[in-house]
C-alpha atoms as a PDB file:
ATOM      1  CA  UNK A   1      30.718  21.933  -2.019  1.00  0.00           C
ATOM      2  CA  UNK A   2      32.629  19.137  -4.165  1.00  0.00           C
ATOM      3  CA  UNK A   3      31.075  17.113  -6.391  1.00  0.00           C
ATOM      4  CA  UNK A   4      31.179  14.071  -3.906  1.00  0.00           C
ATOM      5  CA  UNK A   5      28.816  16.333  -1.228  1.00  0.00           C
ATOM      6  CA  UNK A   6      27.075  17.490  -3.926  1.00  0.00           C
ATOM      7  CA  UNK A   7      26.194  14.043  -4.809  1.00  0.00           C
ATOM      8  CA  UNK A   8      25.190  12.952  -1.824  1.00  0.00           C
ATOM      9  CA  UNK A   9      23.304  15.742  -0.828  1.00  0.00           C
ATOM     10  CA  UNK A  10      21.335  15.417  -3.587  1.00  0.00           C
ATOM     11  CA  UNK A  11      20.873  11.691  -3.145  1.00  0.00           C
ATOM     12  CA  UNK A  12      19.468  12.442   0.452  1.00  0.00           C
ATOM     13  CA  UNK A  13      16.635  14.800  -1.227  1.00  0.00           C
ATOM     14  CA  UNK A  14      15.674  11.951  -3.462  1.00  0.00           C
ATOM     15  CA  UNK A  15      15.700   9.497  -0.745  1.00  0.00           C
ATOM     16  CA  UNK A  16      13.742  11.961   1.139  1.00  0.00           C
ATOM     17  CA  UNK A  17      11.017  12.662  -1.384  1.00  0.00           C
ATOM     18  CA  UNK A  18      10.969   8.600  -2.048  1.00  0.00           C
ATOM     19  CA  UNK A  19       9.914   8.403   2.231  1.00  0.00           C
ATOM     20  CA  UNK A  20       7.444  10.990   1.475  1.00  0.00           C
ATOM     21  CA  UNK A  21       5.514   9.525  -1.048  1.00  0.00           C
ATOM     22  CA  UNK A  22       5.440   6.099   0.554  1.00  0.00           C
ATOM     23  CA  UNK A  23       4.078   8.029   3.256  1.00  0.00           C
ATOM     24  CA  UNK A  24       1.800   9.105   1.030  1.00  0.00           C
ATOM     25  CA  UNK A  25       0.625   6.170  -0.334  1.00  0.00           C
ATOM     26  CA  UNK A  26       0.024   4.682   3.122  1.00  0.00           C
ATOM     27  CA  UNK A  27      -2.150   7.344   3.859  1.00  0.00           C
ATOM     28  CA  UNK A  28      -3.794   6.947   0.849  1.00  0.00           C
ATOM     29  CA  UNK A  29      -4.677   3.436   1.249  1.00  0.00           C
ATOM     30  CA  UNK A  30      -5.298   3.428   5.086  1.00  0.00           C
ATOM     31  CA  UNK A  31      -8.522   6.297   3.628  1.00  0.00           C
ATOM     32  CA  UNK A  32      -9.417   3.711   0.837  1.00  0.00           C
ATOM     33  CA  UNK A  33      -9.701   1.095   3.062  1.00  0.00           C
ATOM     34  CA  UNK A  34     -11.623   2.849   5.848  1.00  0.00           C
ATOM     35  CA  UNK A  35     -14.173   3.648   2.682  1.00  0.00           C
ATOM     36  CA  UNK A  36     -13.997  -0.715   1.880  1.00  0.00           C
ATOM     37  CA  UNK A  37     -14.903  -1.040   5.371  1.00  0.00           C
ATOM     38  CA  UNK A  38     -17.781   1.500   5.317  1.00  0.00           C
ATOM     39  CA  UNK A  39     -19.062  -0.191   2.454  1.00  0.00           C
ATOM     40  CA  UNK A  40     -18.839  -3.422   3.531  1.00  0.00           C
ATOM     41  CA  UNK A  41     -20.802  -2.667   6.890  1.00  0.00           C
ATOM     42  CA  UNK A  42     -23.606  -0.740   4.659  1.00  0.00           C
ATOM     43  CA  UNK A  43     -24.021  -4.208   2.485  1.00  0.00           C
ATOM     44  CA  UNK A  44     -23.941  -5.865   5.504  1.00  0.00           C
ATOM     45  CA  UNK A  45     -26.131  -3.799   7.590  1.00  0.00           C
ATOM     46  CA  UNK A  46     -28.903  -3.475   4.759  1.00  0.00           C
ATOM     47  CA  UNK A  47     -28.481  -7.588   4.026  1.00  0.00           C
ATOM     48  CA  UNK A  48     -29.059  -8.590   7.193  1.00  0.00           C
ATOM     49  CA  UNK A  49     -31.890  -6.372   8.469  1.00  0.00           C
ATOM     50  CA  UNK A  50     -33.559  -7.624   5.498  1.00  0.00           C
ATOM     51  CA  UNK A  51     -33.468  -3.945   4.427  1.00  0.00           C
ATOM     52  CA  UNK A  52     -31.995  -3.842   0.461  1.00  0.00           C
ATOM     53  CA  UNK A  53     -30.289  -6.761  -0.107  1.00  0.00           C
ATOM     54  CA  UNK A  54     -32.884  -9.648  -0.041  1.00  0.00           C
ATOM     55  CA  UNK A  55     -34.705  -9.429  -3.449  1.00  0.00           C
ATOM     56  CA  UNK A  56     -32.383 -12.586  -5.068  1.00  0.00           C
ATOM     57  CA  UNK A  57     -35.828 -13.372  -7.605  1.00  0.00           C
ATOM     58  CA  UNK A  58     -33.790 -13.180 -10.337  1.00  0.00           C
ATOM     59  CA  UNK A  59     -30.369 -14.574 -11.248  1.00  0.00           C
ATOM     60  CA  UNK A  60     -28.854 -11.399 -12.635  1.00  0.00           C
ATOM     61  CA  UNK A  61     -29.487  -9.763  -9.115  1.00  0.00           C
ATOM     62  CA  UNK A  62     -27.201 -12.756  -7.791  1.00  0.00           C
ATOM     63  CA  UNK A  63     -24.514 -11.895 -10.348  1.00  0.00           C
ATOM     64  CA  UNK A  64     -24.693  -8.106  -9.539  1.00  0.00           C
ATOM     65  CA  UNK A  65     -24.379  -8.893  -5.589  1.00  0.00           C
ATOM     66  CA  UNK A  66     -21.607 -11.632  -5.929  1.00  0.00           C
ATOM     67  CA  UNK A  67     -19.932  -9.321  -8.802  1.00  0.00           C
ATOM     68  CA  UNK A  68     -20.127  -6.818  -5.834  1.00  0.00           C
ATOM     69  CA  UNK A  69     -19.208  -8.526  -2.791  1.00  0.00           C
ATOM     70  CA  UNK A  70     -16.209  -9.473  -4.559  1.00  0.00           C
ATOM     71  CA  UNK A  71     -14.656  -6.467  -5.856  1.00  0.00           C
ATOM     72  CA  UNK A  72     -14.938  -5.134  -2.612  1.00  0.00           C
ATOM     73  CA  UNK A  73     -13.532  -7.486  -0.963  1.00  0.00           C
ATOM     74  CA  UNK A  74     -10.706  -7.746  -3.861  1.00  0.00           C
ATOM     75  CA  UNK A  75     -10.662  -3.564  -3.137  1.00  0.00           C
ATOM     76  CA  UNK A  76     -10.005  -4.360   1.170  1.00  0.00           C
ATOM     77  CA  UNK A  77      -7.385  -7.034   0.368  1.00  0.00           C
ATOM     78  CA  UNK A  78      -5.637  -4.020  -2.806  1.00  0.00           C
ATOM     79  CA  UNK A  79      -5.581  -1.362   0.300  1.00  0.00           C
ATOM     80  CA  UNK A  80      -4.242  -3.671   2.844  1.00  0.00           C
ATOM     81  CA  UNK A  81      -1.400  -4.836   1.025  1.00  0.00           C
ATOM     82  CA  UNK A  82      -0.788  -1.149   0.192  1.00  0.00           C
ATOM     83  CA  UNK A  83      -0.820  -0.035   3.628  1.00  0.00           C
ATOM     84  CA  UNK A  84       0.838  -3.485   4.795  1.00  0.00           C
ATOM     85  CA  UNK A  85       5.034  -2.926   6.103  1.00  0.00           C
ATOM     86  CA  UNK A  86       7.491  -3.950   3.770  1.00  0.00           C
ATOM     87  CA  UNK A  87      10.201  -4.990   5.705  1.00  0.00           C
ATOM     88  CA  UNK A  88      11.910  -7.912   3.552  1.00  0.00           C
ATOM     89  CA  UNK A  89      13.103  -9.146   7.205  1.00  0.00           C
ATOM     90  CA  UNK A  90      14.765 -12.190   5.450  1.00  0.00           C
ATOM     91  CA  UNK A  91      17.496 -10.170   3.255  1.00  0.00           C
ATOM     92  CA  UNK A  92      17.797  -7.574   5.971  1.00  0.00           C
ATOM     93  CA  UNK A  93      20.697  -9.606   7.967  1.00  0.00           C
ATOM     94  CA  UNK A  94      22.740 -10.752   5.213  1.00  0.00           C
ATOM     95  CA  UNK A  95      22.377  -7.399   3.565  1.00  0.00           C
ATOM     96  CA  UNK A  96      23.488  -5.464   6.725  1.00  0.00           C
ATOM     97  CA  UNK A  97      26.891  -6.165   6.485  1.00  0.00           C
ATOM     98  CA  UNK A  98      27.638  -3.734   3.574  1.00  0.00           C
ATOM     99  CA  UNK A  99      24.020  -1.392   4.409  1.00  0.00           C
ATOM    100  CA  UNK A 100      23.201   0.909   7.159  1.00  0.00           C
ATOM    101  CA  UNK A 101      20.535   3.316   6.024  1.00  0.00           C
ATOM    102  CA  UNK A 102      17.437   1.200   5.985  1.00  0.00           C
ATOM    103  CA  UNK A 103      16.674   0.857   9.641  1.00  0.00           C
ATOM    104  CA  UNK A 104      16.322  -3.064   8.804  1.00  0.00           C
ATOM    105  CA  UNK A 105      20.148  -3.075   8.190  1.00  0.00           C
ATOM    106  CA  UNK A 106      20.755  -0.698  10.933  1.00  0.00           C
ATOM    107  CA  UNK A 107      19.318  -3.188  13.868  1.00  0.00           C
ATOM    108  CA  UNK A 108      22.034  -5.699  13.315  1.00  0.00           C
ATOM    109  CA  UNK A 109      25.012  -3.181  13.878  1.00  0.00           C
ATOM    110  CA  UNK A 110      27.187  -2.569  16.873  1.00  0.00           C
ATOM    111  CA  UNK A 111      27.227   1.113  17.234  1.00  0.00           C
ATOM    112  CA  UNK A 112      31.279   1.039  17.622  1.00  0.00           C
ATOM    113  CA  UNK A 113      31.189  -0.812  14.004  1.00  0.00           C
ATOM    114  CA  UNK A 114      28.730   1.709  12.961  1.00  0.00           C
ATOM    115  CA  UNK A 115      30.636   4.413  13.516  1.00  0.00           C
ATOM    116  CA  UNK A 116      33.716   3.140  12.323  1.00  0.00           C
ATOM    117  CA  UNK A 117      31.992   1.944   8.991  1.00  0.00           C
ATOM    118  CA  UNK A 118      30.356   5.697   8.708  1.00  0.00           C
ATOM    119  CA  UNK A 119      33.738   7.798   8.874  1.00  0.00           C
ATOM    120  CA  UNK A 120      35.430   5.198   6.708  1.00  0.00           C
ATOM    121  CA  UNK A 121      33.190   4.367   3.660  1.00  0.00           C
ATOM    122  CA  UNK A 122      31.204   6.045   0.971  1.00  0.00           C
ATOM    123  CA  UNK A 123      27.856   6.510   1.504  1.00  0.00           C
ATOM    124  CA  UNK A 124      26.815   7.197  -2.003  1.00  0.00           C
ATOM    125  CA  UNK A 125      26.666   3.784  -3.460  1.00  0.00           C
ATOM    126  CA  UNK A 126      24.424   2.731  -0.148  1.00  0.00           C
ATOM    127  CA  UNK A 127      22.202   5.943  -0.663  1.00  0.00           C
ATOM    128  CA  UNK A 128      21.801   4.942  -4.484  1.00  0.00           C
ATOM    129  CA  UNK A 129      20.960   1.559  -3.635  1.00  0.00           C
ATOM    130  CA  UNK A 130      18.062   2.627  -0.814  1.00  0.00           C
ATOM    131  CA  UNK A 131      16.449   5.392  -2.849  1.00  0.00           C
ATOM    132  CA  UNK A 132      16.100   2.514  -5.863  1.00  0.00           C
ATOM    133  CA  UNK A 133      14.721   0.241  -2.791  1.00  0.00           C
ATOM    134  CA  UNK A 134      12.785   2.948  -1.413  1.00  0.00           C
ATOM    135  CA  UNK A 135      11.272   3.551  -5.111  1.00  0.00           C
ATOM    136  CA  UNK A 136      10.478  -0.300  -5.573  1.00  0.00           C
ATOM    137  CA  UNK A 137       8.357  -0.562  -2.246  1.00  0.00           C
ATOM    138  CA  UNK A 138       6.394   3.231  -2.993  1.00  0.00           C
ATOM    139  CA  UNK A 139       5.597   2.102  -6.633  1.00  0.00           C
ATOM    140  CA  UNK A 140       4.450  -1.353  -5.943  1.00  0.00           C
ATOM    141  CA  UNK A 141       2.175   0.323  -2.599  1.00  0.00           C
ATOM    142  CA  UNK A 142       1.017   3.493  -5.260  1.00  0.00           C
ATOM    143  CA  UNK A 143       0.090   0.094  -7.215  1.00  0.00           C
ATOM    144  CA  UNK A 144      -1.886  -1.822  -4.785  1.00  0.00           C
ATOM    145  CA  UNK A 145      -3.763   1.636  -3.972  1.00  0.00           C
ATOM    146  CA  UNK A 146      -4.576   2.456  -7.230  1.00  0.00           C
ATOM    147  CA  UNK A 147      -6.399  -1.043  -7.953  1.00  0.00           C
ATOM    148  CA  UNK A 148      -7.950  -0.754  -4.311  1.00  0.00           C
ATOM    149  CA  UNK A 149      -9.584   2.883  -5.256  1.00  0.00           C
ATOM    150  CA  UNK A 150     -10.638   0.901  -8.813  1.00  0.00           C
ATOM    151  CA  UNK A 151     -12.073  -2.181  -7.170  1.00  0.00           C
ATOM    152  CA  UNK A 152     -14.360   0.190  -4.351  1.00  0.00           C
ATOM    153  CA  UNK A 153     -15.757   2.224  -7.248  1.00  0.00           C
ATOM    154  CA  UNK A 154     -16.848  -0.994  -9.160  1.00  0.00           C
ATOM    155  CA  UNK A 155     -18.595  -2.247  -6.791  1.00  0.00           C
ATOM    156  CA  UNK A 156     -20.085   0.972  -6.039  1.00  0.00           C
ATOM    157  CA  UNK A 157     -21.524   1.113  -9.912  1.00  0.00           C
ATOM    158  CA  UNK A 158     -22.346  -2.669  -8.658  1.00  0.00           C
ATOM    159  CA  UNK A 159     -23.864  -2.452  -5.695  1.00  0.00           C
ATOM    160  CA  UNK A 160     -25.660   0.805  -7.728  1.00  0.00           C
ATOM    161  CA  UNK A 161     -27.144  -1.700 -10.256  1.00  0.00           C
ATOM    162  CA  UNK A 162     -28.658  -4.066  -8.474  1.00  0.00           C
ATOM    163  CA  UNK A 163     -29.971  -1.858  -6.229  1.00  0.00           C
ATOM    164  CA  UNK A 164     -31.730   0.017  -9.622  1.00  0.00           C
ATOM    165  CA  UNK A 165     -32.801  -3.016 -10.976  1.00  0.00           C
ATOM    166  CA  UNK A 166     -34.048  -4.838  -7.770  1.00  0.00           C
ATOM    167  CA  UNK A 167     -36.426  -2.155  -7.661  1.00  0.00           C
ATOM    168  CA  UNK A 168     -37.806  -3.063 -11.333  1.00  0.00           C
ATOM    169  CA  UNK A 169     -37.808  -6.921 -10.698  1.00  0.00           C
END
């Protein structure tokens, strides 16, 4: 193997691992929000059936359940946008004329062009540009899902204290 297929073998492993861990993240922020929407129907459940969440005598038990509501509502919105497609639909045309990999490019070539295009040009420079493309969308979802899982546990240690303290006031 020359150092051309070498390189371009070894740019599809990259830009395999890269799918993976998007994959990943996904997965990780589709859980993360499942667990914002648990705890959002327990705050709601035990607010409305006048359960928990009804002893507002003091003002510091309004802070704690405002503080509360909204990190996690801040965590739903951190694991949506993680799980959330990242298609950049308006650079996909315009970029498909020199692109192929990224299924966005893909969908705006003929497959005679396509073919032609694949025996005839280098495929490294494309791969190198995806995998840095493919790293940019993975870090920025590892991001959002990282500040989702922080935002659910704060308003866990909320949610916590005013439930401790509602029981003293």
């Amino acid at each position: 193997m020359g150092k051309q297929e070498r390189a371009i073998d070894n740019a599809w492993k990259i830009h395999d691992a890269q799918l993976d861990w998007t994959a990943k993240a996904d997965a990780k922020a589709a859980f993360a929000f499942g667990l914002d929407s648990a705890v959002i129907a327990a705050v709601v459940a035990l607010f409305s059936a006048d359960k928990v969440f009804h002893h507002f005598s003091h003002w510091w038990l309004i802070v704690l359940f405002i503080l509360g509501s909204v990190l996690i509502l801040a965590g739903s919105i951190s694991s949506a946008i993680g799980v959330a497609p990242r298609l950049r639909a308006k650079d996909a045309k315009h970029e498909s004329l020199s692109n192929h990999i990224y299924f966005g490019h893909a969908c705006h070539w003929e497959a005679t062009n396509l073919e032609a295009s694949l025996r005839n040009e280098d495929l490294l420079p494309q791969l190198s540009r995806n995998i840095i493309q493919a790293a940019v969308v993975s870090w920025k979802k590892h991001v959002a899902v990282t500040w989702s899982i922080r935002f659910t546990m704060a308003s866990g240690v909320v949610f916590a204290a005013y439930l401790v303290s509602s029981r003293f006031a």
